[in-house]
Protein backbone atom coordinates (compact mmCIF):
# COMPACT_ATOMS: atom_id res chain seq x y z
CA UNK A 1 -113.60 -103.77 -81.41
CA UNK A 2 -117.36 -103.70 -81.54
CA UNK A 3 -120.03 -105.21 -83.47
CA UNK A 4 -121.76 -103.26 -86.37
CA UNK A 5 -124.20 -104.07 -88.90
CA UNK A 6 -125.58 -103.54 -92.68
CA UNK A 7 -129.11 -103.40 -92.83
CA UNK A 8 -129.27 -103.79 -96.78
CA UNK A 9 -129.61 -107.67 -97.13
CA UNK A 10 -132.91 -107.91 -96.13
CA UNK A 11 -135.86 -104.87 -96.87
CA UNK A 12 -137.86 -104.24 -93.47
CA UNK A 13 -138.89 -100.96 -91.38
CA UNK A 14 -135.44 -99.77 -89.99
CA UNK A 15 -137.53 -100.42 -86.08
CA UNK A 16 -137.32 -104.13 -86.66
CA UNK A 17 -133.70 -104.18 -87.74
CA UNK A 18 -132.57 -101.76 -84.92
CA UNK A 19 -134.49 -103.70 -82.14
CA UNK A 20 -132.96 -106.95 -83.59
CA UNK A 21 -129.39 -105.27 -83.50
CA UNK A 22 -130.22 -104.34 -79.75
CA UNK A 23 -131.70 -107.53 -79.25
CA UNK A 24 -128.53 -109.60 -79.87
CA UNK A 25 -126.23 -106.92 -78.39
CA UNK A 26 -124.89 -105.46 -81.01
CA UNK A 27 -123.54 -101.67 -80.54
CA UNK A 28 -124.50 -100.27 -83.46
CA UNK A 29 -125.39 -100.07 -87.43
CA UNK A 30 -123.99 -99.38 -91.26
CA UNK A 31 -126.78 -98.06 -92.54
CA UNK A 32 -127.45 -98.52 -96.05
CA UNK A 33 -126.63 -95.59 -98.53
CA UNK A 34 -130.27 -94.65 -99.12
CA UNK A 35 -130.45 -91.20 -97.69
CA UNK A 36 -133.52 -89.81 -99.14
CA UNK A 37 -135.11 -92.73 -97.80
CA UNK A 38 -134.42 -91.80 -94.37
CA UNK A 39 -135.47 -89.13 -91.89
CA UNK A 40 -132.28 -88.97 -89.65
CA UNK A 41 -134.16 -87.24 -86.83
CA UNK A 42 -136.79 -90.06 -86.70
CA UNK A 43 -133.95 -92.61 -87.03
CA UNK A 44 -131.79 -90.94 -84.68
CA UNK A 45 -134.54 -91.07 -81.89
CA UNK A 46 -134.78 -95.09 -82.66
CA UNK A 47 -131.27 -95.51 -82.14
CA UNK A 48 -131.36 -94.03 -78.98
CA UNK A 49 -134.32 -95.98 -77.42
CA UNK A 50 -132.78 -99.11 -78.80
CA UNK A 51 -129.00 -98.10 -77.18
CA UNK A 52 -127.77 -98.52 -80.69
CA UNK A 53 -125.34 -96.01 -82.49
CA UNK A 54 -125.29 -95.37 -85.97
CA UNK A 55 -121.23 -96.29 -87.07
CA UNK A 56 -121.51 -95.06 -90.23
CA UNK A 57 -123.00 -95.56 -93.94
CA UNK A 58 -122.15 -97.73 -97.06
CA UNK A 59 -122.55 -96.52 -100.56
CA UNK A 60 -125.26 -99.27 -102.47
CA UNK A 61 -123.95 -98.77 -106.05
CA UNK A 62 -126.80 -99.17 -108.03
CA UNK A 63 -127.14 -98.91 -111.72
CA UNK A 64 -126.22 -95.38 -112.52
CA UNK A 65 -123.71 -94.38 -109.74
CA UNK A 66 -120.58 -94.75 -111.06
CA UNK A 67 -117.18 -92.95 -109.95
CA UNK A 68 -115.69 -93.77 -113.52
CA UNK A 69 -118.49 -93.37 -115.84
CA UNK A 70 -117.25 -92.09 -119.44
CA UNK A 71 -120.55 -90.07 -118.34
CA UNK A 72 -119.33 -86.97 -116.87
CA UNK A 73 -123.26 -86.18 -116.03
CA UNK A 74 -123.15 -89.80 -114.17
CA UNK A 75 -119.93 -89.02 -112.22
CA UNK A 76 -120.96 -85.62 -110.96
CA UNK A 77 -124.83 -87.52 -109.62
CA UNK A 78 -122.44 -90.24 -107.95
CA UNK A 79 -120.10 -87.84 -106.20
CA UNK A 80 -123.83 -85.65 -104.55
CA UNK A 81 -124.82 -89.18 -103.98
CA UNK A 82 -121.77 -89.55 -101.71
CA UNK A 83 -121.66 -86.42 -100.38
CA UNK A 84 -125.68 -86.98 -99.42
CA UNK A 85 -124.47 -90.11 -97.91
CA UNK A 86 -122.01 -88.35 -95.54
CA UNK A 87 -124.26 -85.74 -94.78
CA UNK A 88 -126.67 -88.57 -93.59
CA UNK A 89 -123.75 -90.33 -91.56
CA UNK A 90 -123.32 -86.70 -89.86
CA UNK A 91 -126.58 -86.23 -88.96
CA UNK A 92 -126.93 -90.08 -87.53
CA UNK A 93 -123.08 -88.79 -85.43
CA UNK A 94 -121.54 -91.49 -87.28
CA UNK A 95 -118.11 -91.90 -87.92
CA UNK A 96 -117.57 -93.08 -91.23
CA UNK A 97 -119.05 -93.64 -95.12
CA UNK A 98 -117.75 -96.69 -96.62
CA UNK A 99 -117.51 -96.24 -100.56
CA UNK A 100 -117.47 -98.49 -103.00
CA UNK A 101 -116.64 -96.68 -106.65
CA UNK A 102 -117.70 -97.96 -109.14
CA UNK A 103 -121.47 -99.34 -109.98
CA UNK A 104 -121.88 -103.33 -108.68
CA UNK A 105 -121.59 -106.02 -111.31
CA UNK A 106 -119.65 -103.66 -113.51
CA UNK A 107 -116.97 -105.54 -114.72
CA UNK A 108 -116.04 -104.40 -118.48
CA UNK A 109 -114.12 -100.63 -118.34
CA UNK A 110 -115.36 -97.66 -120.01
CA UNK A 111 -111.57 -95.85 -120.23
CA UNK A 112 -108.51 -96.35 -119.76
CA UNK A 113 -106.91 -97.82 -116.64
CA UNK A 114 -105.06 -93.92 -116.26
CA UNK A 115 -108.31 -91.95 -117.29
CA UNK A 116 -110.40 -94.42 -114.63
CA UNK A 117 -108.36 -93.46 -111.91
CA UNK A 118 -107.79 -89.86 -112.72
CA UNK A 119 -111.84 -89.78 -112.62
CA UNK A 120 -112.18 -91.35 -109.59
CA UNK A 121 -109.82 -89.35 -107.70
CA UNK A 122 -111.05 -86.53 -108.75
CA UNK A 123 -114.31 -87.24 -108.00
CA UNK A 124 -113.18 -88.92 -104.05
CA UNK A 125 -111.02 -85.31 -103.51
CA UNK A 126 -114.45 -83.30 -103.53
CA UNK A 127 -116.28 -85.99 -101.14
CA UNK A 128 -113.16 -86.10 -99.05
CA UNK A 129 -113.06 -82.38 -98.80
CA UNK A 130 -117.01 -82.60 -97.66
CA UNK A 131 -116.74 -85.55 -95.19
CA UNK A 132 -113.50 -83.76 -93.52
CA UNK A 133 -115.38 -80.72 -93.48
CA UNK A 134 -117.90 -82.47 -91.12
CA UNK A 135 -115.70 -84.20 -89.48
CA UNK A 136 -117.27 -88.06 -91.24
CA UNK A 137 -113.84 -90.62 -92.65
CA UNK A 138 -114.27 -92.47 -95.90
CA UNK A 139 -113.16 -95.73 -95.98
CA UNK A 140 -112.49 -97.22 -99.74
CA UNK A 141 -113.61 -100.88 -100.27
CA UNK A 142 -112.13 -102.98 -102.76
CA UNK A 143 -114.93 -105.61 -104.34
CA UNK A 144 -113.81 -109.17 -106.09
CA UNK A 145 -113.33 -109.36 -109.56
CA UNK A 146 -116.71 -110.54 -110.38
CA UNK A 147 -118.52 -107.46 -109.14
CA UNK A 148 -115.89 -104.67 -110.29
CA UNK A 149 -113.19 -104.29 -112.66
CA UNK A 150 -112.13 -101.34 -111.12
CA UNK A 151 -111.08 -101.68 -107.40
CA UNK A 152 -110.32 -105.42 -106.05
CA UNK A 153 -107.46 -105.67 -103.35
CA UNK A 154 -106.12 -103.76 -100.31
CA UNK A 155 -102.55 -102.31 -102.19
CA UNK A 156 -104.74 -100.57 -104.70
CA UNK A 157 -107.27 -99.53 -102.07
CA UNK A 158 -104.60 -97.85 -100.37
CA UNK A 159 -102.62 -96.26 -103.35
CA UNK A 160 -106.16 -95.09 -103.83
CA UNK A 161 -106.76 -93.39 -100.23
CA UNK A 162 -103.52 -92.22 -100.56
CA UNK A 163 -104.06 -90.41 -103.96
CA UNK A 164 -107.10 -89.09 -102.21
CA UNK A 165 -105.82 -87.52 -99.35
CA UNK A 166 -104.29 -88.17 -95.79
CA UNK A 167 -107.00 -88.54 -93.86
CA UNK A 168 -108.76 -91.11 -96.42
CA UNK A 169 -109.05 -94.60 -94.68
CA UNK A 170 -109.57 -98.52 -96.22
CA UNK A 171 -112.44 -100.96 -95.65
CA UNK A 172 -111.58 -104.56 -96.30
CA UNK A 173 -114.26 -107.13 -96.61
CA UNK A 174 -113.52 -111.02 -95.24
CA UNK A 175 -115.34 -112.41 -98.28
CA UNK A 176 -113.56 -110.31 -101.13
CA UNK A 177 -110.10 -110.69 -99.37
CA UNK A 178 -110.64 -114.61 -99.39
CA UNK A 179 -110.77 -114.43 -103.57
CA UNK A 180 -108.29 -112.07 -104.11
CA UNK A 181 -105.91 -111.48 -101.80
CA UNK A 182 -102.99 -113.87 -101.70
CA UNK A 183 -102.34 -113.87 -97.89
CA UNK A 184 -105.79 -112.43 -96.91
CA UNK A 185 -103.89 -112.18 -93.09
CA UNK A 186 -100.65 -110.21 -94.42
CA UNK A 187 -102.95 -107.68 -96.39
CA UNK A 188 -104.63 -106.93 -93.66
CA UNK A 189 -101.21 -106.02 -91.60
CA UNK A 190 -100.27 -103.94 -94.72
CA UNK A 191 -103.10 -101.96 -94.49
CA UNK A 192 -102.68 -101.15 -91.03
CA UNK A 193 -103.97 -98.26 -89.67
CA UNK A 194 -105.53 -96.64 -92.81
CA UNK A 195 -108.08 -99.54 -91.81
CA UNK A 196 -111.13 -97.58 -91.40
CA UNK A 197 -114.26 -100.35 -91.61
CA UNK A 198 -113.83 -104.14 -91.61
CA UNK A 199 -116.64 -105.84 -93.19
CA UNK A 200 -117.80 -109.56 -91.43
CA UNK A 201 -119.00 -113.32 -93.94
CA UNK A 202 -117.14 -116.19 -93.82
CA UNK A 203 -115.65 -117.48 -96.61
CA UNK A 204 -118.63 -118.61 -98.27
CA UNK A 205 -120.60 -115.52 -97.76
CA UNK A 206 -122.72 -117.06 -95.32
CA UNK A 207 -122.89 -115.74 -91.57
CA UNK A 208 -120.04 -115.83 -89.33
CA UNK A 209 -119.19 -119.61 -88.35
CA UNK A 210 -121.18 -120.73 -91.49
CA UNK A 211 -117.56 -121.60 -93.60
CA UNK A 212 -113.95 -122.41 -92.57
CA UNK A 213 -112.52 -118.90 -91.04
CA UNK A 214 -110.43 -118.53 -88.32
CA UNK A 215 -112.26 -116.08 -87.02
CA UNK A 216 -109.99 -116.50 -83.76
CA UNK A 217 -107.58 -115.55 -86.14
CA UNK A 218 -109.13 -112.92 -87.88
CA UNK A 219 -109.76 -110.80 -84.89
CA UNK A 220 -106.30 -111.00 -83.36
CA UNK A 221 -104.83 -109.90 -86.86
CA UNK A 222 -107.01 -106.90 -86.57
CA UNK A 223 -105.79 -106.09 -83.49
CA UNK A 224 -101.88 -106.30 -84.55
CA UNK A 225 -102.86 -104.06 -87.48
CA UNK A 226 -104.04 -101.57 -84.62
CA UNK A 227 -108.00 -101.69 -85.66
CA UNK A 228 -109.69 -100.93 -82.90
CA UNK A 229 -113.09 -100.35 -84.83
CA UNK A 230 -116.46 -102.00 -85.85
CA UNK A 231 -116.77 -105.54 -86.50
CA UNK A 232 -119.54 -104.99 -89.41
CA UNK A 233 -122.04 -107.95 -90.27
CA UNK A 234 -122.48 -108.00 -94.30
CA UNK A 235 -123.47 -112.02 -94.41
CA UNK A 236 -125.32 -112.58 -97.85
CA UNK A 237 -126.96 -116.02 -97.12
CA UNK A 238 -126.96 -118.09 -100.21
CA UNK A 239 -130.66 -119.51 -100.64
CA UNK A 240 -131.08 -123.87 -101.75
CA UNK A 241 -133.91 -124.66 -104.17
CA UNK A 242 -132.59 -128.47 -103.82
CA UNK A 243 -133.95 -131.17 -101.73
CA UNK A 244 -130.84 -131.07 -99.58
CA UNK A 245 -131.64 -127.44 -98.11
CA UNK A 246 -130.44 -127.41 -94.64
CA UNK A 247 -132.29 -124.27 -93.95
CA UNK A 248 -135.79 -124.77 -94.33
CA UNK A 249 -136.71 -121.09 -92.98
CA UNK A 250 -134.37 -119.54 -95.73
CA UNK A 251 -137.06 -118.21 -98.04
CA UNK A 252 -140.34 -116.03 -97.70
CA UNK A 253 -142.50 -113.11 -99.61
CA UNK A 254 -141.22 -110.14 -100.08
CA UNK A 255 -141.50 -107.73 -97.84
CA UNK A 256 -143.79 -104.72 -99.48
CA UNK A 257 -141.21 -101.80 -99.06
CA UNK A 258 -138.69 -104.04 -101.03
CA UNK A 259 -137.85 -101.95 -104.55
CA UNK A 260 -137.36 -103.40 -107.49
CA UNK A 261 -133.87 -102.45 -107.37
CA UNK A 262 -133.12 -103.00 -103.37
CA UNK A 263 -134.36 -106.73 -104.91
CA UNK A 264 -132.07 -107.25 -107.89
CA UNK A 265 -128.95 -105.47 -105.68
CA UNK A 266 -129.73 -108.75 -103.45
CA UNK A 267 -130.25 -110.77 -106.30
CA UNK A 268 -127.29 -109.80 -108.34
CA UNK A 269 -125.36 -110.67 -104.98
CA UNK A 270 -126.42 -114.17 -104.72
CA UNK A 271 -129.22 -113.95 -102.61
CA UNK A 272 -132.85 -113.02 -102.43
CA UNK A 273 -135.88 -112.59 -99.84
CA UNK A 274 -134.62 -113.97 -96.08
CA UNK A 275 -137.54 -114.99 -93.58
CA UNK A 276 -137.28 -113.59 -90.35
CA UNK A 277 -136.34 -116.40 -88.46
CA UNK A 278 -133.59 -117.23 -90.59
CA UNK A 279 -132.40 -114.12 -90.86
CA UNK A 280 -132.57 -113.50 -86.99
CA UNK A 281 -130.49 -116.58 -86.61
CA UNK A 282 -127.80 -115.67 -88.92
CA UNK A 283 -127.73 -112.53 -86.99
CA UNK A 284 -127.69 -114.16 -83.31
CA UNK A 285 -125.15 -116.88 -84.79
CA UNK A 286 -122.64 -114.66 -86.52
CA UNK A 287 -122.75 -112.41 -83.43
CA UNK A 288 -122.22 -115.47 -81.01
CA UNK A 289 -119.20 -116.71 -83.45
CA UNK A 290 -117.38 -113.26 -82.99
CA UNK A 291 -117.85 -112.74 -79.20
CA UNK A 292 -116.18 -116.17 -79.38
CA UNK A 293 -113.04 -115.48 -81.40
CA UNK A 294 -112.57 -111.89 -79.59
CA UNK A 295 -112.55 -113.88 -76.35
CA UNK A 296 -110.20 -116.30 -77.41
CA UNK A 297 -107.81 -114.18 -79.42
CA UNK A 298 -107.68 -112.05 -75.75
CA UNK A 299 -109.43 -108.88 -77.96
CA UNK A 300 -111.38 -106.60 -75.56
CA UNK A 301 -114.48 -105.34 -76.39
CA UNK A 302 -114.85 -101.26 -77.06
CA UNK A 303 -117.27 -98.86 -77.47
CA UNK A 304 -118.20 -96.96 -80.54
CA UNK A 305 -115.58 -94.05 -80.90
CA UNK A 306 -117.16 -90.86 -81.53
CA UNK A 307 -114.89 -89.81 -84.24
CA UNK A 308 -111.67 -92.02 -86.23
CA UNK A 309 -109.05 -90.95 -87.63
CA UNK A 310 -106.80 -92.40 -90.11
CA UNK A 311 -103.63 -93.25 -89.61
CA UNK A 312 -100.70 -94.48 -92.17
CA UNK A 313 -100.93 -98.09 -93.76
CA UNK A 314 -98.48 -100.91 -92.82
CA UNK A 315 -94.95 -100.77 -93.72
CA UNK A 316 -95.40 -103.04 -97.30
CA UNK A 317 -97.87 -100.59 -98.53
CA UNK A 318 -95.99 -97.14 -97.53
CA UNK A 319 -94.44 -96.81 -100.61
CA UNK A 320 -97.54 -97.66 -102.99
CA UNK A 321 -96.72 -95.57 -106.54
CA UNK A 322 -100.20 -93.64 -107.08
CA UNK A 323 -98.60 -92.51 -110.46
CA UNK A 324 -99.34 -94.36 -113.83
């Protein structure tokens, strides 16, 4: 395992979050899925003067991307979207795009639980047949209840990536898991090796070491499911407007290449602007915490693999019905 990054929790020139990454010796990035606002060759070059690789992408499911719109026009801009996002990843040699279907916050359906999922593999089958093309795996992340309605533990990730093709992988997230999942542990041994991405907050949301995980535990789960991939930061720092705020440094102006809607994506996650300093230490502290748990679950450090492959999901989840 190795440690990866998002870069969408807190709006700065990509040079300052690469140099950070490099900084606290981290091996390389999850870029967010904004790929007209990125020049891969320009990014590419800062990767390599940093010694930082790009792992791979996530899609940021603004209002208006939407796998299962009842908007067909909205379904085929989310699938370019994805494909754009892959042919980003490509161009960065990444490995993977991490998708998330449906639009964030979207909790009320717009079908019917058979017509939602007939969209949205339909729509995954024409990324999938891009991103193999190019060699790039899609992982499918399931979100808590409270930010989807469509996609919220690991079985129905995998029925999902099964329904989608052989080669389609699974990203779990540590937060998410902790709501849903009734043995957050066990699903991540089901989903064995379809386990493309794994995505890194403790249990509050807050940097690694900042709640009650295990992450001793964690890690050496992930390594008895077989993962052998990225370890990828996705902390979204709650902020205290209360007299008892432990972390003085938490807030700050925004940044002037923050959009209105990079702002509300943070807001409507339960967050908002991050100084530097705080952020920096969330990112040194979270990368301490892990280094910790992989040495003490006996987990060796790899490097970035220059291509994944998927491989079946544990033995709970090989039998997953993908029919209604």
């Amino acid at each position: 395992m190795f440690l990866s990054m998002h870069n969408w929790m807190r709006a700065e020139p990509l040079e300052v979050t690469i140099k950070r990454l490099a900084k606290y010796g981290y091996e390389s990035i999850e870029i967010g899925g904004e790929p007209d606002k990125y020049n891969t060759q320009q990014v590419s070059k800062l990767l390599k003067e940093n010694g930082v690789r790009c792992w791979g992408s996530v899609t940021l499911m603004f209002p208006g991307l939407d796998l299962i719109a009842a908007d067909e026009a909205v379904r085929a801009k989310t699938i370019q979207y994805c494909k754009e996002c892959v042919r980003m990843v490509r161009e960065l040699d990444g490995c993977e795009v991490t998708i998330v279907p449906s639009t964030v916050g979207k909790v009320v359906p717009q079908a019917s639980p058979e017509q939602e999922w007939a969209w949205c593999v339909e729509g995954l089958k024409e990324v999938y047949a891009y991103s193999e093309s190019v060699g790039i795996v899609l992982a499918l992340e399931p979100l808590n209840r409270f930010e989807t309605n469509f996609l919220n533990r690991s079985e129905q990730a995998v029925a999902l990536a099964t329904a989608v093709g052989p080669n389609c992988g699974v990203c779990l997230d540590a937060f998410h898991i902790n709501i849903e999942e009734e043995d957050l542990y066990q699903a991540i041994l089901n989903t064995g090796k379809r386990l493309v991405d794994f995505h890194i907050a403790d249990n509050n949301r807050m940097h690694a070491g900042g709640g009650d995980y295990n992450w001793a535990k964690v890690v050496k789960t992930l390594d008895e499911a077989g993962y052998k991939n990225a370890l990828t930061v996705e902390f979204v720092a709650a902020l205290d407007r209360t007299p008892v705020n432990k972390y003085p440094h938490a807030l700050a102006s925004a940044d002037p290449s923050l959009t209105p809607e990079q702002l509300k994506f943070i807001q409507d996650h339960g967050s908002g602007v991050l100084s530097e300093n705080f952020y920096s230490w969330l990112v040194d502290e979270t990368a301490k915490t892990l280094r910790k748990a992989m040495k003490k679950a006996g987990v060796q450090a790899t490097q970035v693999p220059k291509r994944v492959k998927v491989g079946k999901a544990g033995k709970a989840y090989q039998n997953v019905k993908t029919e209604f």
